[in-house]
Protein backbone atom coordinates (compact mmCIF):
# COMPACT_ATOMS: atom_id res chain seq x y z
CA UNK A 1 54.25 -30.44 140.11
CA UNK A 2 56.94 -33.07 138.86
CA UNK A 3 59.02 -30.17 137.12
CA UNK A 4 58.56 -28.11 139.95
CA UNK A 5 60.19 -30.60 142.44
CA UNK A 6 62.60 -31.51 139.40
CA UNK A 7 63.75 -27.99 139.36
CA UNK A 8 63.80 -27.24 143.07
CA UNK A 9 66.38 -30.05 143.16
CA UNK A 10 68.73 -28.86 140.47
CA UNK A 11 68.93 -25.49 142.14
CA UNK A 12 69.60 -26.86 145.52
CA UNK A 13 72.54 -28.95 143.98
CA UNK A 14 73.74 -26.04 142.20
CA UNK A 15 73.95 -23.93 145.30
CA UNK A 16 75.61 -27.12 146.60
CA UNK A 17 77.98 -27.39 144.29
CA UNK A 18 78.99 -22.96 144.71
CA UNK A 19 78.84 -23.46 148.25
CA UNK A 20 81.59 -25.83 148.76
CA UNK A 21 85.22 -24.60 148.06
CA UNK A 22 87.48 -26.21 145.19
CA UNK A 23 90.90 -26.45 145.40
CA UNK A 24 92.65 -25.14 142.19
CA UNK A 25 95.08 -27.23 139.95
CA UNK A 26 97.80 -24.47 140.87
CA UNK A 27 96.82 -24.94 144.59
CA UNK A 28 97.40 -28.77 144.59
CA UNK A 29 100.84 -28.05 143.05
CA UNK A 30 102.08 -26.02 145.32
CA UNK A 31 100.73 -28.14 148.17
CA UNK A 32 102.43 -31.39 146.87
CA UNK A 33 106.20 -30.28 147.18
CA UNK A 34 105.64 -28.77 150.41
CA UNK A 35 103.94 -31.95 151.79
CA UNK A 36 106.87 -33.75 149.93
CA UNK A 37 109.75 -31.75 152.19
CA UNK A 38 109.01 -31.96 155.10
CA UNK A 39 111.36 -34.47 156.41
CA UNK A 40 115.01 -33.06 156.26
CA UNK A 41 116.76 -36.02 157.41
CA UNK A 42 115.01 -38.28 154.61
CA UNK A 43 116.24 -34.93 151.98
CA UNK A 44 119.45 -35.51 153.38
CA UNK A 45 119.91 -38.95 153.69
CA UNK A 46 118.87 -39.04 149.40
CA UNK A 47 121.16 -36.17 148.75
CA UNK A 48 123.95 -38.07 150.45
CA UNK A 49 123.72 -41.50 148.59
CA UNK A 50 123.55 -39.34 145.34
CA UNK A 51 126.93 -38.05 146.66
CA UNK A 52 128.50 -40.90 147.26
CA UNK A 53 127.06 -42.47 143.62
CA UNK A 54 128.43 -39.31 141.31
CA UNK A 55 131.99 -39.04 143.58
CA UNK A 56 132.71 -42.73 143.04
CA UNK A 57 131.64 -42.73 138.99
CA UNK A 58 132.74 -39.00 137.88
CA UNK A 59 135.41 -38.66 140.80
CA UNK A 60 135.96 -35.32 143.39
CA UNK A 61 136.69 -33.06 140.74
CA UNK A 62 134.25 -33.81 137.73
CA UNK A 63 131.92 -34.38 140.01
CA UNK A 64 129.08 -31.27 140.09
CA UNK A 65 126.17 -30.35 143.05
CA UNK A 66 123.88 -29.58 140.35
CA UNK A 67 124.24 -33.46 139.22
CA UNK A 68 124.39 -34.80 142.71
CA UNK A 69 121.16 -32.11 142.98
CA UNK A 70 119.30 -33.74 140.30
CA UNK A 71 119.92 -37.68 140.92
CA UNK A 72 118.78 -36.90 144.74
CA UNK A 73 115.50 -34.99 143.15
CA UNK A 74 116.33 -32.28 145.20
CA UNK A 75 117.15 -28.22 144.27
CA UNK A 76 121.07 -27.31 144.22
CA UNK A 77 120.41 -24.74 146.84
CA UNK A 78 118.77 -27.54 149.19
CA UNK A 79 122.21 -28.98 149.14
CA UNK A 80 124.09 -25.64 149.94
CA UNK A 81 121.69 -24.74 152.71
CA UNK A 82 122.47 -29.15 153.70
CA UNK A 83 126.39 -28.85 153.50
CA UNK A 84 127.60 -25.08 152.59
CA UNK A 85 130.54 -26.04 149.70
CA UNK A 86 131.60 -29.52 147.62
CA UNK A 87 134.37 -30.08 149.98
CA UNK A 88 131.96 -30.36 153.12
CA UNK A 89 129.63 -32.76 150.72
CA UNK A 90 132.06 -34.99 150.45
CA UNK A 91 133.21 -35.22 153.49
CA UNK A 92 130.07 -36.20 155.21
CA UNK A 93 129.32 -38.43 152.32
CA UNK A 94 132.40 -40.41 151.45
CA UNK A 95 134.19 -42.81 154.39
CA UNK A 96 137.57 -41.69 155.60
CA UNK A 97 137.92 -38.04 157.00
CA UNK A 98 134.56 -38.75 158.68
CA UNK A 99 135.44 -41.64 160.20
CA UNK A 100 138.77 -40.37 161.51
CA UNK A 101 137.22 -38.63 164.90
CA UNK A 102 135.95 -42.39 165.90
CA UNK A 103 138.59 -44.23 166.01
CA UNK A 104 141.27 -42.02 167.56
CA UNK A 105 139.60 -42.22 170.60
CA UNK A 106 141.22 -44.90 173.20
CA UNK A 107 144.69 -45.46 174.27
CA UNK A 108 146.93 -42.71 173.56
CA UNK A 109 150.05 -45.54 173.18
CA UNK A 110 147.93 -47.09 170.34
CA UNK A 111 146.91 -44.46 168.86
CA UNK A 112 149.94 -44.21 165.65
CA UNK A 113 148.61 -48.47 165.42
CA UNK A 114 144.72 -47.98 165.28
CA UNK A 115 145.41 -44.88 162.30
CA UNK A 116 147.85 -47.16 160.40
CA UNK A 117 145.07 -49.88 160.64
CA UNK A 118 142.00 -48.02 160.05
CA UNK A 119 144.24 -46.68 157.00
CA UNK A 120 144.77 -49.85 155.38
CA UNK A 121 142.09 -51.49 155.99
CA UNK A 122 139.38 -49.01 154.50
CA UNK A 123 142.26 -48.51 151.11
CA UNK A 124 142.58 -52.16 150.59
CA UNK A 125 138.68 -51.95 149.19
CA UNK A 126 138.69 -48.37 148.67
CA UNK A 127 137.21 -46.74 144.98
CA UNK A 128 137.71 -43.44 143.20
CA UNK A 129 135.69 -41.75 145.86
CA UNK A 130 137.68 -42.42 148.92
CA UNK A 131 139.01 -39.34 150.12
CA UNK A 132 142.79 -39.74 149.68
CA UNK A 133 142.74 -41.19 146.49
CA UNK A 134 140.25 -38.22 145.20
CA UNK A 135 142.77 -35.96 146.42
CA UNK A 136 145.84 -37.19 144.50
CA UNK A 137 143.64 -37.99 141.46
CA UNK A 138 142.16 -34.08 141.23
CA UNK A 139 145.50 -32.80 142.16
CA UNK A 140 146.64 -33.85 138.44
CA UNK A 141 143.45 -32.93 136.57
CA UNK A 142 142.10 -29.48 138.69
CA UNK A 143 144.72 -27.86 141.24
CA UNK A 144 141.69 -25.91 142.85
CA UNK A 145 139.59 -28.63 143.39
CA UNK A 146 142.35 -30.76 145.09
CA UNK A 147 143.67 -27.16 147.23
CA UNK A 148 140.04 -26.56 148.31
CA UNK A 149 139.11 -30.86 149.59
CA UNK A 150 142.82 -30.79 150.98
CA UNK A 151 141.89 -27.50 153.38
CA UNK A 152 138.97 -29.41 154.53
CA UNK A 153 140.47 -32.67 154.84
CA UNK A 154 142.78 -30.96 156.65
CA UNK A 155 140.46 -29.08 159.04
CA UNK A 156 139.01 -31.99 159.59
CA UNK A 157 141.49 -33.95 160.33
CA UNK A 158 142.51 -31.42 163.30
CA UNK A 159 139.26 -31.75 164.96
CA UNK A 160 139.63 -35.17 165.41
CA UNK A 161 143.47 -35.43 166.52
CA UNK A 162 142.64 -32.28 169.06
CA UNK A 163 140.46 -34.42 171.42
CA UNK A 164 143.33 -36.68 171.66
CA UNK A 165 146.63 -35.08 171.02
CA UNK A 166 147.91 -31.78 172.14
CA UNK A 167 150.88 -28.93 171.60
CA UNK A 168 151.76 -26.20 169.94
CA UNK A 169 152.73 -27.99 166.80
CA UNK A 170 149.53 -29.99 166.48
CA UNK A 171 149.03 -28.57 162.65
CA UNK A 172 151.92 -29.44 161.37
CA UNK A 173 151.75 -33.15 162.79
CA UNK A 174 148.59 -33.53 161.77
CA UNK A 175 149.70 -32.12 158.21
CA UNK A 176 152.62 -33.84 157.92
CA UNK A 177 150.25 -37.47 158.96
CA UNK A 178 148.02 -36.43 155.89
CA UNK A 179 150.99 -35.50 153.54
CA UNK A 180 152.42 -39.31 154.65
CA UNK A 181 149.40 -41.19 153.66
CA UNK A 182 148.58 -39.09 150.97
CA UNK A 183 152.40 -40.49 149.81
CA UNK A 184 151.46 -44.01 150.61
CA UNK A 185 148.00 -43.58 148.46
CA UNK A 186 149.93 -42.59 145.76
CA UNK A 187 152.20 -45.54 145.51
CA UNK A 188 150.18 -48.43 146.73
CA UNK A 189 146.25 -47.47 145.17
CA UNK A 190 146.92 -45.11 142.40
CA UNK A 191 150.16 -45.92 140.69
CA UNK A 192 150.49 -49.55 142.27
CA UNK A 193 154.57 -49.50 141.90
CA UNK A 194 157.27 -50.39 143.89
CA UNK A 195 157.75 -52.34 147.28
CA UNK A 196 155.25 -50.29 149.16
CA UNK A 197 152.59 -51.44 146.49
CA UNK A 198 153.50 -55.06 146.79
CA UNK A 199 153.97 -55.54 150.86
CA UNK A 200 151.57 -57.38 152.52
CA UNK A 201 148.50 -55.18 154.27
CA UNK A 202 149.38 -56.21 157.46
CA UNK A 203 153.01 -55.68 156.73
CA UNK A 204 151.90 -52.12 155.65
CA UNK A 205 150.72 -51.46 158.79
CA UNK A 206 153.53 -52.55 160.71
CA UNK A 207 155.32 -49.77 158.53
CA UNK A 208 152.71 -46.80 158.87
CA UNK A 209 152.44 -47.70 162.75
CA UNK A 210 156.44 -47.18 162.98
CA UNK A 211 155.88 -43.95 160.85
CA UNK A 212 153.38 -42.07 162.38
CA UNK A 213 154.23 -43.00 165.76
CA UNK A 214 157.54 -41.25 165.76
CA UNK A 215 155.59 -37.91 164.34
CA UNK A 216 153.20 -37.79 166.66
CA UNK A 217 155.43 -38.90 169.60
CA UNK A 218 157.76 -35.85 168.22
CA UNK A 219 158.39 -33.64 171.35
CA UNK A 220 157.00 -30.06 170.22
CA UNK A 221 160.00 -27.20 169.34
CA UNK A 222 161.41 -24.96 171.53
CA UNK A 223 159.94 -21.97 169.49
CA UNK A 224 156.43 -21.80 167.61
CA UNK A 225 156.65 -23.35 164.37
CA UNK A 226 156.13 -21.45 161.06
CA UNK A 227 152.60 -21.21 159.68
CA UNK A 228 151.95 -23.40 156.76
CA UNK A 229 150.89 -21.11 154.30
């Protein structure tokens, strides 16, 4: 009787055991990333300190997606279906261009004064990543890296001075602003040279507020202005 009821037991465990489902191993893999993605904002967030980590130590134009993809953990397609191009990446990721759309906004007789400021005062502590700098640093080294994160410094740029200033000559002031500062970046925080390098900050801005002032202030031509090309 004792083996009987011994073996009665071991089949009902068995059919137990069949009856209830097991997940695979391959199963639980492909459960784990998916569980593991499904917060964007956290994907982005981690893909955008990555960013800003391999701009400022490799600067704009050494710096790859595929690196910036690995560091964040994420796949290099994740970050094209995130931010389209390199240009856009650093854009959202690096203070400057980003920034520009906030602080525009308020008086329009300011306006040249809170730029100039908002200038110096994020260059004074500025690294290899900041925007401007990038851009005269991978103009030497890689001409198409520096044409393609000027065009979208550049569109950029417009957006934000469009909500505040207007005419038919609105690209080319807002061109000839970036080709300005990217003159003062040159002098002051990459070759460090000359009077403009050596002026006080505040002294500086006196300067750029003079300076960009008068070109946006600039009544707009009589006839359209050529396309920059």
């Amino acid at each position: 009787m004792d083996s009987t009821l011994a073996l009665i037991h071991l089949s009902v465990q068995l059919y137990s055991s069949w009856m209830v489902p097991h997940e695979s191993p391959a199963s639980a893999r492909s459960a784990g990333p998916r569980r593991r993605t499904r917060n964007p904002e956290l994907k982005r967030a981690a893909i955008l300190a990555a960013a800003r980590a391999v701009f400022a130590e490799r600067g704009y134009a050494r710096a790859t997606i595929r690196e910036i993809a690995r560091r964040a953990e994420v796949t290099h397609g994740l970050i094209v279906l995130h931010f389209s191009t390199k240009e856009q990446l650093f854009i959202q990721a690096v203070p400057g261009t980003r920034d520009l759309e906030d602080y525009v906004q308020g008086d329009r007789d300011t306006l040249g004064e809170r730029v100039a400021t908002a200038f110096v005062k994020r260059m004074e502590s500025a690294d290899s990543a900041d925007p401007f700098i990038a851009l005269v640093r991978s103009a030497a080294s890689d001409e198409n890296a520096a044409r393609g994160l000027l065009g979208a410094m550049s569109r950029e740029s417009l957006r934000a001075y469009e909500t505040v200033l207007e005419g038919v000559d609105l690209a080319v002031k807002v061109d000839l602003i970036g080709a300005f500062l990217t003159g003062v970046t040159f002098n002051r925080y990459v070759i460090g040279e000359g009077p403009i390098a050596t002026m006080p900050p505040d002294e500086l801005v006196s300067y750029l507020t003079d300076v960009l002032g008068s070109i946006m202030d600039r009544p707009a031509p009589r006839s359209s202005p050529i396309e920059p090309q």
